[in-house]
Protein backbone atom coordinates (compact mmCIF):
# COMPACT_ATOMS: atom_id res chain seq x y z
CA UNK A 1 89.40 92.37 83.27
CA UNK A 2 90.10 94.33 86.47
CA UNK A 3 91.67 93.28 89.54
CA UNK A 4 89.12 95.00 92.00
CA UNK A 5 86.71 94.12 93.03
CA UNK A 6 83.13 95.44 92.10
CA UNK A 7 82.29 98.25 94.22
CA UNK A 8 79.42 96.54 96.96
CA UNK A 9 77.49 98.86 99.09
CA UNK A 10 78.19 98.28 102.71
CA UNK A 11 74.83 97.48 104.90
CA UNK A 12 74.35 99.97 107.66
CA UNK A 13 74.08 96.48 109.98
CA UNK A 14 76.84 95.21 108.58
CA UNK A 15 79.12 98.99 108.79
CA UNK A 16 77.86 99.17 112.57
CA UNK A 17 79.09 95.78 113.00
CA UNK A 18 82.90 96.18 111.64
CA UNK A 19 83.30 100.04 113.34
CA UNK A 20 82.19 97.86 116.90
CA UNK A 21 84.37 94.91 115.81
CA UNK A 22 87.23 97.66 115.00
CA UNK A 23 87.37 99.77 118.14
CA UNK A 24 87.42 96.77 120.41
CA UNK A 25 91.05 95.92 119.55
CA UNK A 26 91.94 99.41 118.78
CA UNK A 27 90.80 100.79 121.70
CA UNK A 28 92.89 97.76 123.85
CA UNK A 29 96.31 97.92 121.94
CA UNK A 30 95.76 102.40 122.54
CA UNK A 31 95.55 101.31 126.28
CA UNK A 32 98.33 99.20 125.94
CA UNK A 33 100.20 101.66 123.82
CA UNK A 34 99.34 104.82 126.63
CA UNK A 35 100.28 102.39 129.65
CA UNK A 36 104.27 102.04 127.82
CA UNK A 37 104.53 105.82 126.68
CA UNK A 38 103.65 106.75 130.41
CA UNK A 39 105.70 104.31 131.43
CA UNK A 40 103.53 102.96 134.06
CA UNK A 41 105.10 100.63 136.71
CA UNK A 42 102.45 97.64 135.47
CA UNK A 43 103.83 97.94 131.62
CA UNK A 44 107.16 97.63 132.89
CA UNK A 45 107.09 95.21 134.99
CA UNK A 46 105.27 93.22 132.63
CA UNK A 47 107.82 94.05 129.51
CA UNK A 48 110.43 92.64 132.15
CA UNK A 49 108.52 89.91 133.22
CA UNK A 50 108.00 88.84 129.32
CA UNK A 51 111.96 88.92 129.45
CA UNK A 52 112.34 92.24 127.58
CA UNK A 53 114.71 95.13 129.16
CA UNK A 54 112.76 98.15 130.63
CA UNK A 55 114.11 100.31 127.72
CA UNK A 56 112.07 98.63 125.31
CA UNK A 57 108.49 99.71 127.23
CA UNK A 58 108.70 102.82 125.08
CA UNK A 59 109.72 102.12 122.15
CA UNK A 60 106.85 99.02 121.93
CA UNK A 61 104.70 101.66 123.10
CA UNK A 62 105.41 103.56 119.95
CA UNK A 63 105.19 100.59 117.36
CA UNK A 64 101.70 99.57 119.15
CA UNK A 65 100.51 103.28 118.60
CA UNK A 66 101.65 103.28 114.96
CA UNK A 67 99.95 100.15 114.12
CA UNK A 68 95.87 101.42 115.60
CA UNK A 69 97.00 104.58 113.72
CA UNK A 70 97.08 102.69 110.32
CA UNK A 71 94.75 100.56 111.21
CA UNK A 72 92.20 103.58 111.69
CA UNK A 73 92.89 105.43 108.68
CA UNK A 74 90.88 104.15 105.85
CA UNK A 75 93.60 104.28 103.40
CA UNK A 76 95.86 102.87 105.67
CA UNK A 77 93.52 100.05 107.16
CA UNK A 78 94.99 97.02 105.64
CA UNK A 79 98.37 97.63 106.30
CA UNK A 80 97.37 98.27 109.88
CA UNK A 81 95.61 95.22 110.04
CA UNK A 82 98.88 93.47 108.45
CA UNK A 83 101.08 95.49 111.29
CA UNK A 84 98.64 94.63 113.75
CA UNK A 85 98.60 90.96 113.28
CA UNK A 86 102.30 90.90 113.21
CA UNK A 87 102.36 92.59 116.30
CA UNK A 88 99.84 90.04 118.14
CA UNK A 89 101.71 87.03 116.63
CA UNK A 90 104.65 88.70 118.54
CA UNK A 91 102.72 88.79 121.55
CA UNK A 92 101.61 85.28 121.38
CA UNK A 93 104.81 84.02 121.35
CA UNK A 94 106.32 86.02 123.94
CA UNK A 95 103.06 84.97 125.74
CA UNK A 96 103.92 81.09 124.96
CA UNK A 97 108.07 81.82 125.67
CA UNK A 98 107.23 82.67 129.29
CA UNK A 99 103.91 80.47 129.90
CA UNK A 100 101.13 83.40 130.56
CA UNK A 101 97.63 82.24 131.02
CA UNK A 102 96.76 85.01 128.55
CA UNK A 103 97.79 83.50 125.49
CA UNK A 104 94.39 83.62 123.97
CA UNK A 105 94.12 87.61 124.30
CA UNK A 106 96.39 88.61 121.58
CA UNK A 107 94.85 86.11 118.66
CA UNK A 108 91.69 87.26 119.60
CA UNK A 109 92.35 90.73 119.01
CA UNK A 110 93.94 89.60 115.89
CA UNK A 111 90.98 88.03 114.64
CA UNK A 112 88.57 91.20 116.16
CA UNK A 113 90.76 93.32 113.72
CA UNK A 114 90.23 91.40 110.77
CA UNK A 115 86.94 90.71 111.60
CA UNK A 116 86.19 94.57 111.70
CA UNK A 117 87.49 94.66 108.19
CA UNK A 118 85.87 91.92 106.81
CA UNK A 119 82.55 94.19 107.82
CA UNK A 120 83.37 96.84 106.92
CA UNK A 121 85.18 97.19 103.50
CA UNK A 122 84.35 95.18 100.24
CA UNK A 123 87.47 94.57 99.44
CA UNK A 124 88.22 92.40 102.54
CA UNK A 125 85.12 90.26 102.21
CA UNK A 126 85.91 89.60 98.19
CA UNK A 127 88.96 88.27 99.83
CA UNK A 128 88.11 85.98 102.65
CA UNK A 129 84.95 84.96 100.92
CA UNK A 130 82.32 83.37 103.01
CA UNK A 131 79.85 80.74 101.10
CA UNK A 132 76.87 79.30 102.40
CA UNK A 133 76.17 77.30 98.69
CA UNK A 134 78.71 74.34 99.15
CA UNK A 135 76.15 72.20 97.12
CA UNK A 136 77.71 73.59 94.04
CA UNK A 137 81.80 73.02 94.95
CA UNK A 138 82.99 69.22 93.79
């Protein structure tokens, strides 16, 4: 008995649908990332206001970069999507620590990258199944 799942062709609808649902957080957190490695006055003031010291603008820069990179590399997706998450739950409760109204931002880009991956690969969807036949559960 194998543990993979059987190979499922991906709809076009359904491919179209993840790639959309994939850039929309990737292309935020590589604005996000490109804002701390320039070390723009707004992502530094906001690290500080968050309650982090200026030095760390960079280096979050760097960790924000590394997790869209995974997360764009099919090989790689899943672990980005891992990285990625732990990087928004971060967010959220930095968010929550110093009372920003934006609290919802980061979980919704959490669930946009997992909802990219659930359209797009198999595997993700044999995982997270979705059932609309509930007549047949006890």
């Amino acid at each position: 008995m194998s543990s993979q799942p059987s190979a499922v062709p991906v709809s076009k609808p359904m491919l179209w649908t993840g790639r959309i649902l994939t850039a929309l957080p990737a292309l935020l957190i590589l604005f996000a990332s490109g804002i701390k490695l320039a070390k723009s006055s707004v992502a530094i003031e906001g690290t500080v206001k968050a309650g982090y010291p200026a030095s760390l603008v960079v280096p979050i820069g760097i960790i924000e970069l590394a997790c869209v990179v995974l997360y764009l590399i099919p090989a790689t997706s899943v672990l980005g999507a891992i990285f990625t998450t732990a990087l928004m739950g971060g967010a959220t409760a930095t968010l929550l620590r110093v009372g920003d109204p934006s609290i919802p931002m980061p979980i919704v880009t959490g669930i946009l990258v997992w909802g990219g991956l659930f359209f797009r690969d198999p595997r993700i969807r044999a995982l997270i199944p979705l059932r609309t036949n509930r007549g047949s559960e006890p």
